[in-house]
PDB file of N, CA and C in Angstrom:
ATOM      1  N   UNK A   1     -43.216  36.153   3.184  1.00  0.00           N
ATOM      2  CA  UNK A   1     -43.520  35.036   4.054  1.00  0.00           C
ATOM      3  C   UNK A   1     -43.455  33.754   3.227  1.00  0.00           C
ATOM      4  N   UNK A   2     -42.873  32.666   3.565  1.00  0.00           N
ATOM      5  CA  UNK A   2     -42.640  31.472   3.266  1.00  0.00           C
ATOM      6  C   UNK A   2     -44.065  30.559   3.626  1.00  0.00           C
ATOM      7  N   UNK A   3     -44.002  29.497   3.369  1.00  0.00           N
ATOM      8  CA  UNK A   3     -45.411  28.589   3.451  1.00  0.00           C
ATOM      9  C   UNK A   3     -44.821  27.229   2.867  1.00  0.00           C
ATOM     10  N   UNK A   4     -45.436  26.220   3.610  1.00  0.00           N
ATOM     11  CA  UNK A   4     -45.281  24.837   2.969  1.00  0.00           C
ATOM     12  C   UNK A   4     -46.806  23.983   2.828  1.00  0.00           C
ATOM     13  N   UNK A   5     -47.642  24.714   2.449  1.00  0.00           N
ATOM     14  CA  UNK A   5     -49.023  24.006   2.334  1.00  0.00           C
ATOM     15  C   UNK A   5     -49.110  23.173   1.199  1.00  0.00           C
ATOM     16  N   UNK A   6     -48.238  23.105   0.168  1.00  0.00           N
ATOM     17  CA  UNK A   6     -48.119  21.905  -1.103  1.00  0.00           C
ATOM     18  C   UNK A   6     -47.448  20.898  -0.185  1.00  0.00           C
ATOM     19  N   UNK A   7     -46.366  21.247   0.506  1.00  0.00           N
ATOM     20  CA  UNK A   7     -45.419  20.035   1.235  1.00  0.00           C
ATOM     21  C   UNK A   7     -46.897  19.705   2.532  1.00  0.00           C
ATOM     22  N   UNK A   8     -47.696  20.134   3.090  1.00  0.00           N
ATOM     23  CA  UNK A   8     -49.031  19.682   4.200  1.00  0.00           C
ATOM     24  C   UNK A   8     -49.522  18.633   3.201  1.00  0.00           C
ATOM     25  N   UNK A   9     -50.286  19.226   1.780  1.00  0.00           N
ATOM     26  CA  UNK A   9     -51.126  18.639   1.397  1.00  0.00           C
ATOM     27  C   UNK A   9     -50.440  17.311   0.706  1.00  0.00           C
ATOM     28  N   UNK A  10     -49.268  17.149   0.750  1.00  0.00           N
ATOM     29  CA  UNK A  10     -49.291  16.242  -0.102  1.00  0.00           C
ATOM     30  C   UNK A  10     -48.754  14.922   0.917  1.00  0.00           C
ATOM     31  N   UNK A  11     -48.143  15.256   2.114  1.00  0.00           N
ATOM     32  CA  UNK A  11     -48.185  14.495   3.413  1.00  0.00           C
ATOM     33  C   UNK A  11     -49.267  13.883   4.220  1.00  0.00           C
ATOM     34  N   UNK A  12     -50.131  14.780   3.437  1.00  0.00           N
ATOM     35  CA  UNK A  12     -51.794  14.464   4.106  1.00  0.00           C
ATOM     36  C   UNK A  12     -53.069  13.474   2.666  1.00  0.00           C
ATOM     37  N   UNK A  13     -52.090  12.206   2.863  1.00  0.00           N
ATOM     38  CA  UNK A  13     -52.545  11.695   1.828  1.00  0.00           C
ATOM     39  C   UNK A  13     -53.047  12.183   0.118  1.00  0.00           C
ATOM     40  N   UNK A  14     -52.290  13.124  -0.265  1.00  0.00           N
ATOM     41  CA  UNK A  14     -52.046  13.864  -1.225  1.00  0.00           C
ATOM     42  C   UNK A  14     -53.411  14.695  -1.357  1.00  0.00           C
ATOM     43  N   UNK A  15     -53.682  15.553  -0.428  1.00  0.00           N
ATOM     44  CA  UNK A  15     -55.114  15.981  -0.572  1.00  0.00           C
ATOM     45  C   UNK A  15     -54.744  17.166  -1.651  1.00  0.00           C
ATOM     46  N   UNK A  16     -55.921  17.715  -2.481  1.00  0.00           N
ATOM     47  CA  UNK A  16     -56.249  18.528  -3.710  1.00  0.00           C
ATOM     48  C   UNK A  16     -56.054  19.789  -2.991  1.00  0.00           C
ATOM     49  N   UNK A  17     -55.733  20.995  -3.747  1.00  0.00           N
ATOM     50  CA  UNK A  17     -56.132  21.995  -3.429  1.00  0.00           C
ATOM     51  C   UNK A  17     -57.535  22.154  -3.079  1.00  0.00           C
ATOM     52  N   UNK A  18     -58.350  21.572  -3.648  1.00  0.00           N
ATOM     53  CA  UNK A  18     -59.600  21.864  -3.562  1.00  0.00           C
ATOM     54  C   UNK A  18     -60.326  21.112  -2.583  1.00  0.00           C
ATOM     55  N   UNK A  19     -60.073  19.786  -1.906  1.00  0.00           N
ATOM     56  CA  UNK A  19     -60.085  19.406  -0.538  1.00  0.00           C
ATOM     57  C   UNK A  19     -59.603  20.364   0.188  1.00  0.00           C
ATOM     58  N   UNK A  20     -58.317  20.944   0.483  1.00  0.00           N
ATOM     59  CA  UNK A  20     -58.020  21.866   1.403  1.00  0.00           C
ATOM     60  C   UNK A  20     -58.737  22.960   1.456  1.00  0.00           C
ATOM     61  N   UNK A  21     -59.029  23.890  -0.127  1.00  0.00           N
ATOM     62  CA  UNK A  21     -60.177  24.854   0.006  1.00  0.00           C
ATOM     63  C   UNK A  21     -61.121  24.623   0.851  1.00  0.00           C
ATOM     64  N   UNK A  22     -62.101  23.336   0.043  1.00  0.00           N
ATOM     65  CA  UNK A  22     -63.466  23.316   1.111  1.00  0.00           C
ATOM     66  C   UNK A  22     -63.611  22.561   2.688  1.00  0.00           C
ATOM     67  N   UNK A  23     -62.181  21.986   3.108  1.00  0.00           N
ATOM     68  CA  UNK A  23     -62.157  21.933   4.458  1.00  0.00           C
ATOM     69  C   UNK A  23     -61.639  23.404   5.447  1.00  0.00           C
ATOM     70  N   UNK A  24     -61.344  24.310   4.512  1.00  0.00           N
ATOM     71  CA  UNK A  24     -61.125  25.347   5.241  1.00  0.00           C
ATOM     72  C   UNK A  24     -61.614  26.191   4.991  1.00  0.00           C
ATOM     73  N   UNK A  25     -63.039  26.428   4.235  1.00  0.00           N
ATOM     74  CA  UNK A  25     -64.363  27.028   3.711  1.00  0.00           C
ATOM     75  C   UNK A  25     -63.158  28.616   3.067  1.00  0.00           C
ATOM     76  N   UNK A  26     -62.996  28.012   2.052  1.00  0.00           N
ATOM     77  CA  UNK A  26     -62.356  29.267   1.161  1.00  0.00           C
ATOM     78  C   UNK A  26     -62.264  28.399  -0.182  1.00  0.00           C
ATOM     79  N   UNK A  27     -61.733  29.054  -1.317  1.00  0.00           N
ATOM     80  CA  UNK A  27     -62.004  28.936  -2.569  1.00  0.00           C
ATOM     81  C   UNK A  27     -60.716  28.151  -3.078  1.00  0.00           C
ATOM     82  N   UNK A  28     -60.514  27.370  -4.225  1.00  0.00           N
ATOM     83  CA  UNK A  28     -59.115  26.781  -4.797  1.00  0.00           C
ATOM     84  C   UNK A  28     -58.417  27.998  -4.960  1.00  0.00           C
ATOM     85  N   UNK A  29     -58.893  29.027  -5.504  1.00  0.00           N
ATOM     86  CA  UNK A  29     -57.957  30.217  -5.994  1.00  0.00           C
ATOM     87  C   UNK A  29     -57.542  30.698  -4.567  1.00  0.00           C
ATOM     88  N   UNK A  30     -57.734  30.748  -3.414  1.00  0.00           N
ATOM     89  CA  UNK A  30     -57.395  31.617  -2.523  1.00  0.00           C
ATOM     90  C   UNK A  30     -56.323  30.005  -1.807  1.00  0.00           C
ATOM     91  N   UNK A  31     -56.178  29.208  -2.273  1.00  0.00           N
ATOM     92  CA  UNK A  31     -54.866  28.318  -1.774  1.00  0.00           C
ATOM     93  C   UNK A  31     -53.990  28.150  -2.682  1.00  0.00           C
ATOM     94  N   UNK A  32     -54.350  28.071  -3.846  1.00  0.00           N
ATOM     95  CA  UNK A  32     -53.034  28.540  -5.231  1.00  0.00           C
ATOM     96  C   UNK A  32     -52.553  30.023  -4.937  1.00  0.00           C
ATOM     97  N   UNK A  33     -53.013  30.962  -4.701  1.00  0.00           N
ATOM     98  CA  UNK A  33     -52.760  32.018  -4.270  1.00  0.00           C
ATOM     99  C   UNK A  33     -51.554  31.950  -3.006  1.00  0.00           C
ATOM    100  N   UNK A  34     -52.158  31.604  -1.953  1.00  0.00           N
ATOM    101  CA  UNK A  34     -50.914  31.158  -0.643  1.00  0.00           C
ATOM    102  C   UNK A  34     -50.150  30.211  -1.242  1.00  0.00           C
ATOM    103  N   UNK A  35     -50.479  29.227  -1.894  1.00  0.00           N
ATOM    104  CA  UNK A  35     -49.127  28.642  -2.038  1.00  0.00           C
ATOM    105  C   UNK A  35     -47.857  28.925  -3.290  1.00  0.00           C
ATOM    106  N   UNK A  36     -48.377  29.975  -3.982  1.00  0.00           N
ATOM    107  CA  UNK A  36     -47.559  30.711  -4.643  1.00  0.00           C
ATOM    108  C   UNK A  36     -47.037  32.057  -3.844  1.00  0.00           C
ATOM    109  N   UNK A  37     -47.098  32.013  -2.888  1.00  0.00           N
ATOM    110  CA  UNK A  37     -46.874  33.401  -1.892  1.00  0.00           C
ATOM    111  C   UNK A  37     -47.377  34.865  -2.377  1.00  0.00           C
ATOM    112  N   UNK A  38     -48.663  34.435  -3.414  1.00  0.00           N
ATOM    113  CA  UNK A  38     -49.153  35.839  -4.051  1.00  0.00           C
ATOM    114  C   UNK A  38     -49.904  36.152  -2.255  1.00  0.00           C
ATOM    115  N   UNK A  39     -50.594  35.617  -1.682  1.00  0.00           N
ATOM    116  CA  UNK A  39     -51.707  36.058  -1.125  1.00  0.00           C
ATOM    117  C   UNK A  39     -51.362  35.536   0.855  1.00  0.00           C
ATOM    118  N   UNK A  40     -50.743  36.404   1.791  1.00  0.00           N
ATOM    119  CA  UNK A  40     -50.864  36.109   3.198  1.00  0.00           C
ATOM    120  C   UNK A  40     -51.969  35.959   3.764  1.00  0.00           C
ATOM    121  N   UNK A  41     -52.484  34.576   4.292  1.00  0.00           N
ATOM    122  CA  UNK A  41     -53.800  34.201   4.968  1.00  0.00           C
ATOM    123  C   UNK A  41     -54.213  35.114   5.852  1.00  0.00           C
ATOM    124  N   UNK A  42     -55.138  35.331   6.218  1.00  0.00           N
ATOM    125  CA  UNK A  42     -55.297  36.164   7.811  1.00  0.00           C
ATOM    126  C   UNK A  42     -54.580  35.162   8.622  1.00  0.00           C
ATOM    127  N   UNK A  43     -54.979  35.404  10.157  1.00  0.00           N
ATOM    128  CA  UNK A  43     -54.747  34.934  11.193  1.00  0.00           C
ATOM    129  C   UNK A  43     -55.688  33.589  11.277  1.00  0.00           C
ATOM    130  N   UNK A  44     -56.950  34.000  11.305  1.00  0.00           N
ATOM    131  CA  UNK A  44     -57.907  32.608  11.464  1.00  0.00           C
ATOM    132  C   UNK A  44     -58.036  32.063  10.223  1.00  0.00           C
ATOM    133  N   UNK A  45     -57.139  32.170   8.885  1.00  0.00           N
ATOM    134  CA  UNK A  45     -57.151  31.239   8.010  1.00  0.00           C
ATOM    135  C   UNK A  45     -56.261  30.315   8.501  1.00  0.00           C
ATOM    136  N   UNK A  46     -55.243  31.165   8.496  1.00  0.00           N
ATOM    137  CA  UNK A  46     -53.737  30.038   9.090  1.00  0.00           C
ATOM    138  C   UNK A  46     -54.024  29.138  10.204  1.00  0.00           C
ATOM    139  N   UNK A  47     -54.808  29.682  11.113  1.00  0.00           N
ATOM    140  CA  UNK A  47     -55.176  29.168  12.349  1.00  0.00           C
ATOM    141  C   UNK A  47     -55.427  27.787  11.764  1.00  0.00           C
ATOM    142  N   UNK A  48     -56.704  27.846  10.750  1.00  0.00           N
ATOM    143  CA  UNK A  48     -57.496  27.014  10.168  1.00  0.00           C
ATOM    144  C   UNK A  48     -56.575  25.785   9.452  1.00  0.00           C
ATOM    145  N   UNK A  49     -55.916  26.156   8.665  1.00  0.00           N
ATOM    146  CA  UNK A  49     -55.133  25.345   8.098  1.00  0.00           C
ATOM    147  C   UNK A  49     -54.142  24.340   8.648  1.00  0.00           C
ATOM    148  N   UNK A  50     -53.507  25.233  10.196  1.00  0.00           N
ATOM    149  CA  UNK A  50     -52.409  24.722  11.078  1.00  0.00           C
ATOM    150  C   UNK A  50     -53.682  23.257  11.799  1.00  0.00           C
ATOM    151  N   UNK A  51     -54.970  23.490  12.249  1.00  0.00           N
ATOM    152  CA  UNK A  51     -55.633  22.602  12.619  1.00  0.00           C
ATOM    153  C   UNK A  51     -55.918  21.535  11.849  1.00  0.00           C
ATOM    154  N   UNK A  52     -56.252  22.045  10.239  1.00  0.00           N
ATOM    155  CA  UNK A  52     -56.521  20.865   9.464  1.00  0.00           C
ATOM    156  C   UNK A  52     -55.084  19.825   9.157  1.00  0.00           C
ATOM    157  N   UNK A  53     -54.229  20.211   8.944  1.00  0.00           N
ATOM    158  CA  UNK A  53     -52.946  20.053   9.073  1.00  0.00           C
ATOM    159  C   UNK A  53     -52.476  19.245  10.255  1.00  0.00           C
ATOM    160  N   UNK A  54     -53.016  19.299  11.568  1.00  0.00           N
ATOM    161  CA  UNK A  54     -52.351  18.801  13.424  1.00  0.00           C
ATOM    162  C   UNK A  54     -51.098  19.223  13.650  1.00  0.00           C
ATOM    163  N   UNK A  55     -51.067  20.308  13.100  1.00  0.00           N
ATOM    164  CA  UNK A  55     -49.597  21.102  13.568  1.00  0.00           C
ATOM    165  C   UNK A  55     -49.539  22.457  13.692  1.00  0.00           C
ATOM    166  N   UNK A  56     -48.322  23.173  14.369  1.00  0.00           N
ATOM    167  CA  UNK A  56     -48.538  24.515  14.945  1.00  0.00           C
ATOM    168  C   UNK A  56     -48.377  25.348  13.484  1.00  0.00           C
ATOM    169  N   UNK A  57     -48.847  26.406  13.491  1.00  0.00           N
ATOM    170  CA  UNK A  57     -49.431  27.469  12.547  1.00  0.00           C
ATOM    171  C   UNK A  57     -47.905  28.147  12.010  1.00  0.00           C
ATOM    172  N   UNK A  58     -46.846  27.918  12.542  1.00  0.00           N
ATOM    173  CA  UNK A  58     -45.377  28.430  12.856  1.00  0.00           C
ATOM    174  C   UNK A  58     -44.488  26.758  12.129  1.00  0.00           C
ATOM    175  N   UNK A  59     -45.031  26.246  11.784  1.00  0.00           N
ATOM    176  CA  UNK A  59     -44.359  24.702  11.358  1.00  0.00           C
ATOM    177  C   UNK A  59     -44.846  24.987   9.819  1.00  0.00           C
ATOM    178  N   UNK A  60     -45.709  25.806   9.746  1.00  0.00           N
ATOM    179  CA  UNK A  60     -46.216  25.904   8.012  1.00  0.00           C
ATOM    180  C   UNK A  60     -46.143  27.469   7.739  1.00  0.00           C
ATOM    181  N   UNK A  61     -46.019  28.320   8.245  1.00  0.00           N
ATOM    182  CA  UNK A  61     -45.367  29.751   7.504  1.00  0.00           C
ATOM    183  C   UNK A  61     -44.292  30.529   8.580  1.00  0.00           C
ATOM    184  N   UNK A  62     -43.356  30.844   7.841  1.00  0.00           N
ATOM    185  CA  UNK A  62     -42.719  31.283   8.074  1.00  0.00           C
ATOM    186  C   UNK A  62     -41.614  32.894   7.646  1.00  0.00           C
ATOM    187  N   UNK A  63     -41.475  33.645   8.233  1.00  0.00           N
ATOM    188  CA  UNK A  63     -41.146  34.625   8.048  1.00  0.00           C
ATOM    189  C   UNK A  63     -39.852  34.836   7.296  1.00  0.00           C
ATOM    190  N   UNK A  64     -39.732  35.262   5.874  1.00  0.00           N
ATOM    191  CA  UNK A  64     -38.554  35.608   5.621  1.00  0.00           C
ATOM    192  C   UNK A  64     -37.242  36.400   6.186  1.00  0.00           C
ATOM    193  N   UNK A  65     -35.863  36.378   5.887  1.00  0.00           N
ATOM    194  CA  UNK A  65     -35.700  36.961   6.553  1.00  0.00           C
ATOM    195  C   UNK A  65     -35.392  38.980   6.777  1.00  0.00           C
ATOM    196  N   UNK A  66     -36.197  38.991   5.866  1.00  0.00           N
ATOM    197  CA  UNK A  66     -36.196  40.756   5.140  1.00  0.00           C
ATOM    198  C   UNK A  66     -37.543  40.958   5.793  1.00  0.00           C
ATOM    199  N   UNK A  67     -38.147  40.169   6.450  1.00  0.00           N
ATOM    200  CA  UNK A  67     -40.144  40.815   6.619  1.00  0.00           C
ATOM    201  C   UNK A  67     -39.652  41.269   7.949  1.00  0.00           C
TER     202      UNK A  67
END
């Protein structure tokens, strides 16, 4: 799975990993994680992120095309 949460955060007035962590009550390591594609969010993380973000959850990950 693909992801553009470095390209969110940095559109979003260059917010930190660690702003994005604690607006989406999870840890810096668990968004270095997604944004190195080590780690797929659940559902209500992504959810979470697509809201903090104001865009659909499908505009920031995306499915390779082998998944």
């Amino acid at each position: 799975m693909q992801n553009k949460i470095r390209y969110f955060r940095f559109m979003t007035q260059e917010m930190t990993q660690q702003e994005l962590a604690e607006k989406a009550g999870v840890t810096r390591q668990t968004i270095i994680a997604i944004e190195k594609g080590d780690f797929n969010p659940s559902v209500k993380l992504a959810l979470k992120l697509a809201r903090i973000f104001g865009t659909p959850v499908e505009t920031i990950f995306t499915l390779d095309e082998n998944d």
